[in-house]
PDB file of N, CA and C in Angstrom:
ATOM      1  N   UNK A   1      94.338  89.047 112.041  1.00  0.00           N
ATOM      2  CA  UNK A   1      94.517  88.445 110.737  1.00  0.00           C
ATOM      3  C   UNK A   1      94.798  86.950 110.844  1.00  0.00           C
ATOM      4  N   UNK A   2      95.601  86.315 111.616  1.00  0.00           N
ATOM      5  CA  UNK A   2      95.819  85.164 112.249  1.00  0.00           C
ATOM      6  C   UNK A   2      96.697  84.882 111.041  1.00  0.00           C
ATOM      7  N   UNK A   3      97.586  84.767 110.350  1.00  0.00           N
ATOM      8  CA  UNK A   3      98.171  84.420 109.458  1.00  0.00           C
ATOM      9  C   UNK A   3      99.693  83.927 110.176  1.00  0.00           C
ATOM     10  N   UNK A   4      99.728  82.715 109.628  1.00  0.00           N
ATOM     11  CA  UNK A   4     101.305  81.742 109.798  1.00  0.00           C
ATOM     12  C   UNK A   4     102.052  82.671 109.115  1.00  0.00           C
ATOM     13  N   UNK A   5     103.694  83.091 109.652  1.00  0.00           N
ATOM     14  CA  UNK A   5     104.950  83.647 108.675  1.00  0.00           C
ATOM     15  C   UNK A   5     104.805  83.226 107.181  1.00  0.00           C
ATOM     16  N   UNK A   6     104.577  81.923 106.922  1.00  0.00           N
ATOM     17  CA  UNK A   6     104.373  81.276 105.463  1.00  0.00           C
ATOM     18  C   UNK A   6     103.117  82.093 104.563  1.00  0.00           C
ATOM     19  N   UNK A   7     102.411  81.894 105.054  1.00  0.00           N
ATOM     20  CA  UNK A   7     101.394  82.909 104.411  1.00  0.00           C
ATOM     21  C   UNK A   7     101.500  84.564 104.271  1.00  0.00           C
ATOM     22  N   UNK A   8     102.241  84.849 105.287  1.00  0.00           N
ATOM     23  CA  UNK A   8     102.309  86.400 105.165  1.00  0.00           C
ATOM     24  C   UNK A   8     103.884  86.981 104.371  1.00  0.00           C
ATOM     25  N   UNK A   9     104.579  85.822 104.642  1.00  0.00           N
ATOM     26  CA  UNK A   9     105.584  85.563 103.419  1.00  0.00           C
ATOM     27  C   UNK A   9     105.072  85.592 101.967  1.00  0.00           C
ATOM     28  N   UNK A  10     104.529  84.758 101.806  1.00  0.00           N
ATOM     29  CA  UNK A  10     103.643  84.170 100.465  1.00  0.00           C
ATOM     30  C   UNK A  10     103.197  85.447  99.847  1.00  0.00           C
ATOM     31  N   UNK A  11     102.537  86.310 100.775  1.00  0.00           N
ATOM     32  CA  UNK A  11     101.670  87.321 100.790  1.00  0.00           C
ATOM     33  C   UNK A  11     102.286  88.459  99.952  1.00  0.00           C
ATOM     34  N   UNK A  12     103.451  89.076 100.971  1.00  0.00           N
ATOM     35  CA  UNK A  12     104.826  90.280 100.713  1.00  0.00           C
ATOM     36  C   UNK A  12     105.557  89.608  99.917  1.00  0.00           C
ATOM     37  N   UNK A  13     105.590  88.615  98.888  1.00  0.00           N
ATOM     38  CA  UNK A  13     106.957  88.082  98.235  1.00  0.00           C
ATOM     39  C   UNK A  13     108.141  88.047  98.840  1.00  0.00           C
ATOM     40  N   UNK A  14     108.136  88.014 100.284  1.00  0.00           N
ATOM     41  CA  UNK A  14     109.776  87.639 100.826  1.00  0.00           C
ATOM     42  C   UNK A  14     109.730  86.041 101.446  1.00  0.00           C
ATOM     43  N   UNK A  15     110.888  86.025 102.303  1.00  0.00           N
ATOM     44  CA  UNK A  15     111.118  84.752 102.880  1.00  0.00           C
ATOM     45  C   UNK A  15     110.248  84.394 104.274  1.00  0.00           C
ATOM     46  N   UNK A  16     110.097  83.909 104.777  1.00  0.00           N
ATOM     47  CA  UNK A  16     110.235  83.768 106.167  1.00  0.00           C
ATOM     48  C   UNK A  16     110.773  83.966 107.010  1.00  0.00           C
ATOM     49  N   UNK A  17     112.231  83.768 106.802  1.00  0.00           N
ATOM     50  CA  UNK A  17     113.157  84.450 107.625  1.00  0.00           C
ATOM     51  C   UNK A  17     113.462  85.776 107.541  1.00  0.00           C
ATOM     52  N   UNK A  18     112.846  86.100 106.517  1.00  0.00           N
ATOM     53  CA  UNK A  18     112.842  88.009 106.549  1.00  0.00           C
ATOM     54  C   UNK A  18     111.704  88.346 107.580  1.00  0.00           C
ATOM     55  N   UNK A  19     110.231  87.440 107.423  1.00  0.00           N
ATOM     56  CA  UNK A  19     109.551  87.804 108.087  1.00  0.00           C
ATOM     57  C   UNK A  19     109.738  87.485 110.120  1.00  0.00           C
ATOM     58  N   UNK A  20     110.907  86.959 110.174  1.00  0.00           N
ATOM     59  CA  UNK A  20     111.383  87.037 111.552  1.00  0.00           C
ATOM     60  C   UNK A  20     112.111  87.607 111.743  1.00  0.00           C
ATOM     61  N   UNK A  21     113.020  88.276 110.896  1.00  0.00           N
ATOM     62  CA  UNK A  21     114.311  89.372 111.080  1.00  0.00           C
ATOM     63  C   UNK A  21     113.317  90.903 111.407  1.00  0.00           C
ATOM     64  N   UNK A  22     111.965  90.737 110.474  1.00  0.00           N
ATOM     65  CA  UNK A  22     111.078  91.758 110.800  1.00  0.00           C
ATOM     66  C   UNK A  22     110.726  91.732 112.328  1.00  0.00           C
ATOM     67  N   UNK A  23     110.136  90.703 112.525  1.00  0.00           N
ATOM     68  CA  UNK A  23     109.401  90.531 113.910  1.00  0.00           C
ATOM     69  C   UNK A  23     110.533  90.850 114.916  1.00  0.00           C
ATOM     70  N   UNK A  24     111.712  90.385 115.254  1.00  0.00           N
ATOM     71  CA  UNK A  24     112.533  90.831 115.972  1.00  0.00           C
ATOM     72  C   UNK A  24     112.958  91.909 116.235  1.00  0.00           C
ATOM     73  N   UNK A  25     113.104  92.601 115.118  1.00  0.00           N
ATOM     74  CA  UNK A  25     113.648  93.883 114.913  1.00  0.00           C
ATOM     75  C   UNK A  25     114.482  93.794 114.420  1.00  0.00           C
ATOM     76  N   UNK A  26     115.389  92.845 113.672  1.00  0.00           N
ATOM     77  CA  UNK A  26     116.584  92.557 113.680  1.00  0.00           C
ATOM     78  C   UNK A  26     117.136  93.294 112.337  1.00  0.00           C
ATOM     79  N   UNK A  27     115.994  93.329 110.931  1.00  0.00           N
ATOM     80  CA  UNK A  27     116.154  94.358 110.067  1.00  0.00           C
ATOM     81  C   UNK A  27     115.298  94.953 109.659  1.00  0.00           C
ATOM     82  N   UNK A  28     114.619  96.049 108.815  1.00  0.00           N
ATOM     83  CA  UNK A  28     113.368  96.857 108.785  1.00  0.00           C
ATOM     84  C   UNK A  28     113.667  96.295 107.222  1.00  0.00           C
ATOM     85  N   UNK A  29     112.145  96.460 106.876  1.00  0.00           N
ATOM     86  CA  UNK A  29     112.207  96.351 105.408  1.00  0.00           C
ATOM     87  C   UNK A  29     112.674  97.101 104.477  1.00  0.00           C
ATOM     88  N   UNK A  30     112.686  96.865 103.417  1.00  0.00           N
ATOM     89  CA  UNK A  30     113.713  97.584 102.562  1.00  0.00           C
ATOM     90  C   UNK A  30     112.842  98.289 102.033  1.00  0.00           C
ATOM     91  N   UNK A  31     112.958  99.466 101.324  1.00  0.00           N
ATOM     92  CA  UNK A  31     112.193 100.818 100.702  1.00  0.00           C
ATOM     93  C   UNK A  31     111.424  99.822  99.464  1.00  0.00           C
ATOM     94  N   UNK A  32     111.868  99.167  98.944  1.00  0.00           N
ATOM     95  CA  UNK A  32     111.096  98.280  97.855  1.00  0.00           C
ATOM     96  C   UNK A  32     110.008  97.874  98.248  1.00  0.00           C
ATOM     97  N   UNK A  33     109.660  97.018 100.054  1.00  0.00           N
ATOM     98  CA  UNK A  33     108.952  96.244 100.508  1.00  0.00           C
ATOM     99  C   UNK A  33     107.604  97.260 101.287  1.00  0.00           C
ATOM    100  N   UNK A  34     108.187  98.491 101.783  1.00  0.00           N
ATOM    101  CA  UNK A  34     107.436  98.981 102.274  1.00  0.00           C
ATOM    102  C   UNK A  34     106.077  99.250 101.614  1.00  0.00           C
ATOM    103  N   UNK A  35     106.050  99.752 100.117  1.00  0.00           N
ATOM    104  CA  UNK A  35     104.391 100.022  99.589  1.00  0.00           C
ATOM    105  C   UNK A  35     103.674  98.607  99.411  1.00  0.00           C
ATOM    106  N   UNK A  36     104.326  97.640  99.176  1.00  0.00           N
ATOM    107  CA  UNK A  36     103.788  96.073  99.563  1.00  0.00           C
ATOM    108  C   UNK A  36     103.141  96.051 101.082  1.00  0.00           C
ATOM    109  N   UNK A  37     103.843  95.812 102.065  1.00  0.00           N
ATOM    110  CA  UNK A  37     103.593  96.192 103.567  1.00  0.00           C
ATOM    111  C   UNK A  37     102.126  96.828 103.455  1.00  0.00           C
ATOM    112  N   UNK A  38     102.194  98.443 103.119  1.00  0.00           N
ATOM    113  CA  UNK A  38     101.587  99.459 103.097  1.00  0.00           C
ATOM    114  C   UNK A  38     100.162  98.386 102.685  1.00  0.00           C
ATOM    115  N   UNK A  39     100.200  98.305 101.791  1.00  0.00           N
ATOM    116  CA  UNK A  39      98.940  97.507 100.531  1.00  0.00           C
ATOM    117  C   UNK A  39      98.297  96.502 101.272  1.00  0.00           C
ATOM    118  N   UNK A  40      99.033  95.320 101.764  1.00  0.00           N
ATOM    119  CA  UNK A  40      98.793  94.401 102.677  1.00  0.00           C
ATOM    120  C   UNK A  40      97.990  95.219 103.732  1.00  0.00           C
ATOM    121  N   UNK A  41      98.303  95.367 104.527  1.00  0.00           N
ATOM    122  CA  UNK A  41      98.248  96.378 105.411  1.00  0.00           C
ATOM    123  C   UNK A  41      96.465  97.333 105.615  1.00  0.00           C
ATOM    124  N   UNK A  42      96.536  97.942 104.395  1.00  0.00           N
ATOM    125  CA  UNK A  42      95.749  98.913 104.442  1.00  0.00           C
ATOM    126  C   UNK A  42      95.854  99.984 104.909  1.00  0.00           C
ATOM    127  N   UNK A  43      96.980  99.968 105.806  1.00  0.00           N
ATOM    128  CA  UNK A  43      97.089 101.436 106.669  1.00  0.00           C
ATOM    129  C   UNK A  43      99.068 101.128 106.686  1.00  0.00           C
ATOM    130  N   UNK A  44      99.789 102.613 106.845  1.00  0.00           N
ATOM    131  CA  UNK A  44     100.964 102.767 106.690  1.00  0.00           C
ATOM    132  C   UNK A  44     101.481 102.094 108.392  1.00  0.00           C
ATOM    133  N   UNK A  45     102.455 101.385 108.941  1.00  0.00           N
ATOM    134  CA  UNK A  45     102.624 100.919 110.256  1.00  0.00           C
ATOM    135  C   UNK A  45     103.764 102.185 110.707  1.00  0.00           C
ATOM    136  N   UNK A  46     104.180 102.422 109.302  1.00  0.00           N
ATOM    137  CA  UNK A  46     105.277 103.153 109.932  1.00  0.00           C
ATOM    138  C   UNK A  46     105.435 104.361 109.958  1.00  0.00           C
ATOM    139  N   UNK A  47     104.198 105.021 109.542  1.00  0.00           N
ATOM    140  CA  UNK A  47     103.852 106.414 109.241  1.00  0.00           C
ATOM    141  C   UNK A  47     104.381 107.320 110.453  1.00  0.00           C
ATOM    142  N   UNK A  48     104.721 108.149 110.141  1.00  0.00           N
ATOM    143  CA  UNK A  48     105.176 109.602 110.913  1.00  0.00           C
ATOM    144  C   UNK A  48     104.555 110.621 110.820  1.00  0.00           C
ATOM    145  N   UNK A  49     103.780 111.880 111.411  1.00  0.00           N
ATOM    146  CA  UNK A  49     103.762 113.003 111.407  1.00  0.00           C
ATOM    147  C   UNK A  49     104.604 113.763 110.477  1.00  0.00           C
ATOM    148  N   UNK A  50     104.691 114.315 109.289  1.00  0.00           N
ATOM    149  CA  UNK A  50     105.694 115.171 108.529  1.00  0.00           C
ATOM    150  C   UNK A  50     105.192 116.530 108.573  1.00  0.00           C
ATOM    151  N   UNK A  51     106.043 117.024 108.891  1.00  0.00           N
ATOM    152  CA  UNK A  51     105.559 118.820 109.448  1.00  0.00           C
ATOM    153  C   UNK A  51     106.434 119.794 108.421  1.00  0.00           C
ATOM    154  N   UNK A  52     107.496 119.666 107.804  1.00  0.00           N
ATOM    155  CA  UNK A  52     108.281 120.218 107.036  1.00  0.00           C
ATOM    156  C   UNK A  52     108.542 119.544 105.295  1.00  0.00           C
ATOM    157  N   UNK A  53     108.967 120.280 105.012  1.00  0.00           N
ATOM    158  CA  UNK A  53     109.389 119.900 103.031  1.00  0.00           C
ATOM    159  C   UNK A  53     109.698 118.990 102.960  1.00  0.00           C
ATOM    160  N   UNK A  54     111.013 118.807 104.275  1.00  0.00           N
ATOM    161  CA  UNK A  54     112.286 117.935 104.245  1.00  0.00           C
ATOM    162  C   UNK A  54     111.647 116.396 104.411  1.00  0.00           C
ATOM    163  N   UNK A  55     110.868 116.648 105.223  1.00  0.00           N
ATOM    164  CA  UNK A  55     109.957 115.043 106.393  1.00  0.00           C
ATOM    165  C   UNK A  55     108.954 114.578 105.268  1.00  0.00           C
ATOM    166  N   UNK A  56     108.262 115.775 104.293  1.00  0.00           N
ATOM    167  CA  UNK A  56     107.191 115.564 103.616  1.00  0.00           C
ATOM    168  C   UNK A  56     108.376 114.501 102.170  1.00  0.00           C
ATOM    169  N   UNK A  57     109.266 114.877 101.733  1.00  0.00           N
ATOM    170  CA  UNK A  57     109.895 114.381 100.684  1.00  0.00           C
ATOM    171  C   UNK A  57     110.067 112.836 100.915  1.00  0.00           C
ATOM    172  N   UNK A  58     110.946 112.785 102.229  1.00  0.00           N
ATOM    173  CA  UNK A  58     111.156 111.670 102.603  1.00  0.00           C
ATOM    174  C   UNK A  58     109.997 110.777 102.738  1.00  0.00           C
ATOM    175  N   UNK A  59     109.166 110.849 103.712  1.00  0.00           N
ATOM    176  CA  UNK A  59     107.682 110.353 103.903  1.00  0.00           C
ATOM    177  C   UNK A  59     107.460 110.084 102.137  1.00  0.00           C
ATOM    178  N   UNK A  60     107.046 110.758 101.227  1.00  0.00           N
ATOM    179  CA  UNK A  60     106.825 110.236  99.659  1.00  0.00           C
ATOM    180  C   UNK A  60     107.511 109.030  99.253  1.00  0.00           C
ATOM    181  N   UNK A  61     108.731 109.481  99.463  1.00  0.00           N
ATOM    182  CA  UNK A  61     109.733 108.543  99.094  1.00  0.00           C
ATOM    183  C   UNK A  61     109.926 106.988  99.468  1.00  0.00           C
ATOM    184  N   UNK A  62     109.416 106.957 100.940  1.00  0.00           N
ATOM    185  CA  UNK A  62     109.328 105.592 101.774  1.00  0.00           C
ATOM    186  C   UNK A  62     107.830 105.060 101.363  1.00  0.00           C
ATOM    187  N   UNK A  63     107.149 105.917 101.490  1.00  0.00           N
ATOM    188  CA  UNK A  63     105.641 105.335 100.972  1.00  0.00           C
ATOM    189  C   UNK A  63     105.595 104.513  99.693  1.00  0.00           C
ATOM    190  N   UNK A  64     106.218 105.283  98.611  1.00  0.00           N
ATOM    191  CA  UNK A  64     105.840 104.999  97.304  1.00  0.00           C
ATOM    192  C   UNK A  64     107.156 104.059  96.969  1.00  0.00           C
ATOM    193  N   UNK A  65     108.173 104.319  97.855  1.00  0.00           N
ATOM    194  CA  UNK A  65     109.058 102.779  97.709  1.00  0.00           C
ATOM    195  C   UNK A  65     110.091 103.707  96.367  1.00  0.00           C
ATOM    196  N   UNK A  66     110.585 104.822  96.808  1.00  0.00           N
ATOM    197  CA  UNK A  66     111.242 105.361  95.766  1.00  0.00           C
ATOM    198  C   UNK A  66     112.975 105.722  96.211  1.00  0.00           C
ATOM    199  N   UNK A  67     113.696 105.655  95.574  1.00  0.00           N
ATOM    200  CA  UNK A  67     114.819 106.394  95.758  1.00  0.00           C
ATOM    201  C   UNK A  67     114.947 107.673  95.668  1.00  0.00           C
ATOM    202  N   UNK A  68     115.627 108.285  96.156  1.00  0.00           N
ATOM    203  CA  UNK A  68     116.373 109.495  95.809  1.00  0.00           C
ATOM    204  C   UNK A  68     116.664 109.276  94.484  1.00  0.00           C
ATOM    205  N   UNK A  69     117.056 108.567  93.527  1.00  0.00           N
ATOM    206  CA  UNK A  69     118.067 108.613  92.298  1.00  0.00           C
ATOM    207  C   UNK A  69     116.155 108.659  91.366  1.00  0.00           C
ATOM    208  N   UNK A  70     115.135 107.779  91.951  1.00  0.00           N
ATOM    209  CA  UNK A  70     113.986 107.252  90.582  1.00  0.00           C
ATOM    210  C   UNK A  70     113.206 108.705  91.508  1.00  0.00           C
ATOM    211  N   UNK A  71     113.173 109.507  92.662  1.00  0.00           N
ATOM    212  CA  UNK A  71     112.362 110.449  92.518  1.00  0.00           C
ATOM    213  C   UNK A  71     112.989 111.769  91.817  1.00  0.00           C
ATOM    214  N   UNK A  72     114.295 111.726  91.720  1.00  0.00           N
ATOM    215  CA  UNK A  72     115.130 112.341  91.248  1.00  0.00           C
ATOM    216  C   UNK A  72     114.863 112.537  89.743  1.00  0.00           C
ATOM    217  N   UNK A  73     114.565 111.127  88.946  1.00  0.00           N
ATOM    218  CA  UNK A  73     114.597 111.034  87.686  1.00  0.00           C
ATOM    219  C   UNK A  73     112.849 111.775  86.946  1.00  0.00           C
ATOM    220  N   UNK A  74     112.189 111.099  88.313  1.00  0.00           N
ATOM    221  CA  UNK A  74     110.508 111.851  88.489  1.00  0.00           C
ATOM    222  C   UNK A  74     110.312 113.475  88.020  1.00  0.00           C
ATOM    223  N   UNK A  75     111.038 113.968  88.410  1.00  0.00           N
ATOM    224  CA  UNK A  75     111.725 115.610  88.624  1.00  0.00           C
ATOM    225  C   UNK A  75     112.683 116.085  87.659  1.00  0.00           C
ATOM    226  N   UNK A  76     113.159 115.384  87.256  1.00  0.00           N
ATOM    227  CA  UNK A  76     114.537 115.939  85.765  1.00  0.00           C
ATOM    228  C   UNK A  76     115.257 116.365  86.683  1.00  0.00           C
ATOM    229  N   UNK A  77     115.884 115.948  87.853  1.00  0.00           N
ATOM    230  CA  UNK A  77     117.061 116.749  88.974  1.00  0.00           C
ATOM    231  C   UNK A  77     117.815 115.159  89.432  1.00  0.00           C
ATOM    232  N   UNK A  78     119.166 115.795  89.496  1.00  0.00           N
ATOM    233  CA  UNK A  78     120.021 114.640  90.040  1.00  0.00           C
ATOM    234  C   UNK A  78     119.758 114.313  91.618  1.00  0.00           C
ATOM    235  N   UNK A  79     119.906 113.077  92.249  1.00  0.00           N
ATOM    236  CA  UNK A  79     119.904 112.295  93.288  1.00  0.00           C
ATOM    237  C   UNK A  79     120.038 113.138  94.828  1.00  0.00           C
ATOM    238  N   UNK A  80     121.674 113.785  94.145  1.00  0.00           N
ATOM    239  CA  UNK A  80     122.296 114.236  95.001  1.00  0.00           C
ATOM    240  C   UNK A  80     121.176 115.595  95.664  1.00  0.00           C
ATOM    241  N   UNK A  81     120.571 116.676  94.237  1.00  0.00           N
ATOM    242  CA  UNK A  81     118.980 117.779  95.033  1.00  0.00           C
ATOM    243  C   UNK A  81     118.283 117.177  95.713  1.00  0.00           C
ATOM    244  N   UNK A  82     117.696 116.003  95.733  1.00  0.00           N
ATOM    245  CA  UNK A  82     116.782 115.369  96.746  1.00  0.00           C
ATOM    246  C   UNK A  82     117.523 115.268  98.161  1.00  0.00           C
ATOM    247  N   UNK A  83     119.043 114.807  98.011  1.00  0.00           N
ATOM    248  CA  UNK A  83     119.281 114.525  99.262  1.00  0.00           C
ATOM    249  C   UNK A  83     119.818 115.694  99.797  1.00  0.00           C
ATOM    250  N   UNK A  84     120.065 116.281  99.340  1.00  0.00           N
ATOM    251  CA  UNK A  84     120.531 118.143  99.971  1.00  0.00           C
ATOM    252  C   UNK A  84     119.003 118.697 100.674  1.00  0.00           C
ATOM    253  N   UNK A  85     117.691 118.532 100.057  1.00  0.00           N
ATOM    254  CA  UNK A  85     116.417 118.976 100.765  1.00  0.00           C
ATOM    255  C   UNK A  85     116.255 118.376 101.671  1.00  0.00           C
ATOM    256  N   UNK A  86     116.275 116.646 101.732  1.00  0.00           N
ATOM    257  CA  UNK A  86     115.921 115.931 102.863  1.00  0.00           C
ATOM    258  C   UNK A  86     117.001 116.336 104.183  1.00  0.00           C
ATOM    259  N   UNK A  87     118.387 116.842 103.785  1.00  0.00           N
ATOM    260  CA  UNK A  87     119.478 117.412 104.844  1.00  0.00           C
ATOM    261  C   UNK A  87     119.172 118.405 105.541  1.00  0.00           C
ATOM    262  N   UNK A  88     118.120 119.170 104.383  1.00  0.00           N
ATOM    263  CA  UNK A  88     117.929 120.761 104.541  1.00  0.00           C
ATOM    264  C   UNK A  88     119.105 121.379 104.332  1.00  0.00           C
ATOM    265  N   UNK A  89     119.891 120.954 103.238  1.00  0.00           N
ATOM    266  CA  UNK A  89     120.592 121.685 103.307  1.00  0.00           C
ATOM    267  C   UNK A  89     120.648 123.050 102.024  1.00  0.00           C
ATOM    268  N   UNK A  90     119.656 122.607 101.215  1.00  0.00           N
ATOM    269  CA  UNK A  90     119.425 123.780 100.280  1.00  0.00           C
ATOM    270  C   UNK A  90     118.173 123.412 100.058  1.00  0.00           C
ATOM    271  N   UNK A  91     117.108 124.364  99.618  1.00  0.00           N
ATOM    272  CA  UNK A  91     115.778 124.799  99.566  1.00  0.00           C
ATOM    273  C   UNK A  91     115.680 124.049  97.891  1.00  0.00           C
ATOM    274  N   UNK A  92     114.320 123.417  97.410  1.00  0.00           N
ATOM    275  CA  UNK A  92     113.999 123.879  95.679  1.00  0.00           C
ATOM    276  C   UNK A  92     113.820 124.900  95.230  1.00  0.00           C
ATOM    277  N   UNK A  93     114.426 125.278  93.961  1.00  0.00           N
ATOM    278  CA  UNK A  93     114.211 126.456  93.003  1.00  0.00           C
ATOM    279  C   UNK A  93     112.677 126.194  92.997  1.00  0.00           C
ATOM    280  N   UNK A  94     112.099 127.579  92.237  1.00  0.00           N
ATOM    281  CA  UNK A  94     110.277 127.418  92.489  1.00  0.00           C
ATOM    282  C   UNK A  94     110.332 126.557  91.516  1.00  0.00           C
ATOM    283  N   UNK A  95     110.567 126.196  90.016  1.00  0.00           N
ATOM    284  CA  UNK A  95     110.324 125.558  89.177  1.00  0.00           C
ATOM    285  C   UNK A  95     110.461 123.797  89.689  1.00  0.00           C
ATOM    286  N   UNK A  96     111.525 123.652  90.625  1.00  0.00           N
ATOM    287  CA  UNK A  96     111.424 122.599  91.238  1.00  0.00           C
ATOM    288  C   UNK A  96     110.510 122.166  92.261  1.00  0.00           C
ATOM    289  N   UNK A  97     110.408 123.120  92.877  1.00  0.00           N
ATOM    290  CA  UNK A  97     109.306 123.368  94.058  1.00  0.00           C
ATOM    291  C   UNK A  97     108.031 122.306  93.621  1.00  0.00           C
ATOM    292  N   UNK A  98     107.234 123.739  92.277  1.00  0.00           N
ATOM    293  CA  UNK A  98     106.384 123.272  91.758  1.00  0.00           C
ATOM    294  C   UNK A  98     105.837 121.850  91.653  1.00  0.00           C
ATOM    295  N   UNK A  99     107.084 121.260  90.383  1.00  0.00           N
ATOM    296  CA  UNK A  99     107.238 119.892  90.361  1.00  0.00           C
ATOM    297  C   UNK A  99     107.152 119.125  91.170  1.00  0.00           C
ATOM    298  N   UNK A 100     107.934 119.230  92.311  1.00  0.00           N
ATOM    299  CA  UNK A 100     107.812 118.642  93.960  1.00  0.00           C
ATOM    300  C   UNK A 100     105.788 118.372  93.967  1.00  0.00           C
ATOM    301  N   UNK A 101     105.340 119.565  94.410  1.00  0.00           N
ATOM    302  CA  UNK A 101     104.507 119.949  94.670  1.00  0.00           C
ATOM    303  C   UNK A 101     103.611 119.015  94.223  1.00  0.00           C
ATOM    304  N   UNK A 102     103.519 119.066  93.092  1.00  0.00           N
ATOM    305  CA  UNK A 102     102.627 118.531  91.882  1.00  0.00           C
ATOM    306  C   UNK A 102     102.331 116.953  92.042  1.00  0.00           C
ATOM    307  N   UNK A 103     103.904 115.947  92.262  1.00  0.00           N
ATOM    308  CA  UNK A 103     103.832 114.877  92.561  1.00  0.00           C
ATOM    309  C   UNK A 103     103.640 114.610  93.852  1.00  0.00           C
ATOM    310  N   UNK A 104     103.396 115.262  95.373  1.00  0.00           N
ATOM    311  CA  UNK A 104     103.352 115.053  96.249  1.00  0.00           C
ATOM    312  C   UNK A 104     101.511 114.797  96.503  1.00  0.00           C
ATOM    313  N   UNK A 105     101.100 116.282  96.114  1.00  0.00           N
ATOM    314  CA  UNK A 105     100.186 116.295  96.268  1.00  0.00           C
ATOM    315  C   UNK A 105      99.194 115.795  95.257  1.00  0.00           C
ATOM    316  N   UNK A 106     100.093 115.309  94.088  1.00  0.00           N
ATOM    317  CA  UNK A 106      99.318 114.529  93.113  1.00  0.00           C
ATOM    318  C   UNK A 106      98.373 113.927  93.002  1.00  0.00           C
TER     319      UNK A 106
END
């Protein structure tokens, strides 16, 4: 791509110095920045293999640059059900399931 920090700043709407805190490692982008990234990009950098409900929720969530609280609101279910599935720590009701379902594979 050959692009100067300034331009690829310019590009993602951040700073420059974000775009070296990136390059270092020093901080990962924030869930806001990632479907920007993504777009730029053309292809996900940070994509994972998701093999389960739990990996598949999360994976949505980082892609599309969502919270727990706005995929939550997506669903008519509080914050806290999303983060109990991503724990595994309790399963969706089918009616939730569904819903899940629906926007994942949307």
């Amino acid at each position: 791509m050959k692009l100067t920090k300034r331009q690829l700043s310019l590009n993602l709407n951040v700073s420059d110095l974000t775009i070296y805190l990136w390059e270092k490692n020093l901080v990962k982008p924030s869930l806001a920045q990632i479907p920007k990234i993504i777009e730029f990009l053309g292809q996900d950098p940070f994509e994972r293999k998701a093999e389960n409900l739990e990996d598949k929720v999360r994976e949505f969530r980082r892609v599309h640059g969502l919270s727990q609280k706005s995929l939550g609101r997506l669903l008519g279910i509080d914050a806290s059900t999303i983060g109990a599935w991503e724990k595994s720590k309790n399963q969706p009701m089918k009616t939730n399931l569904l819903k899940l379902l629906s926007i994942l594979c949307g």
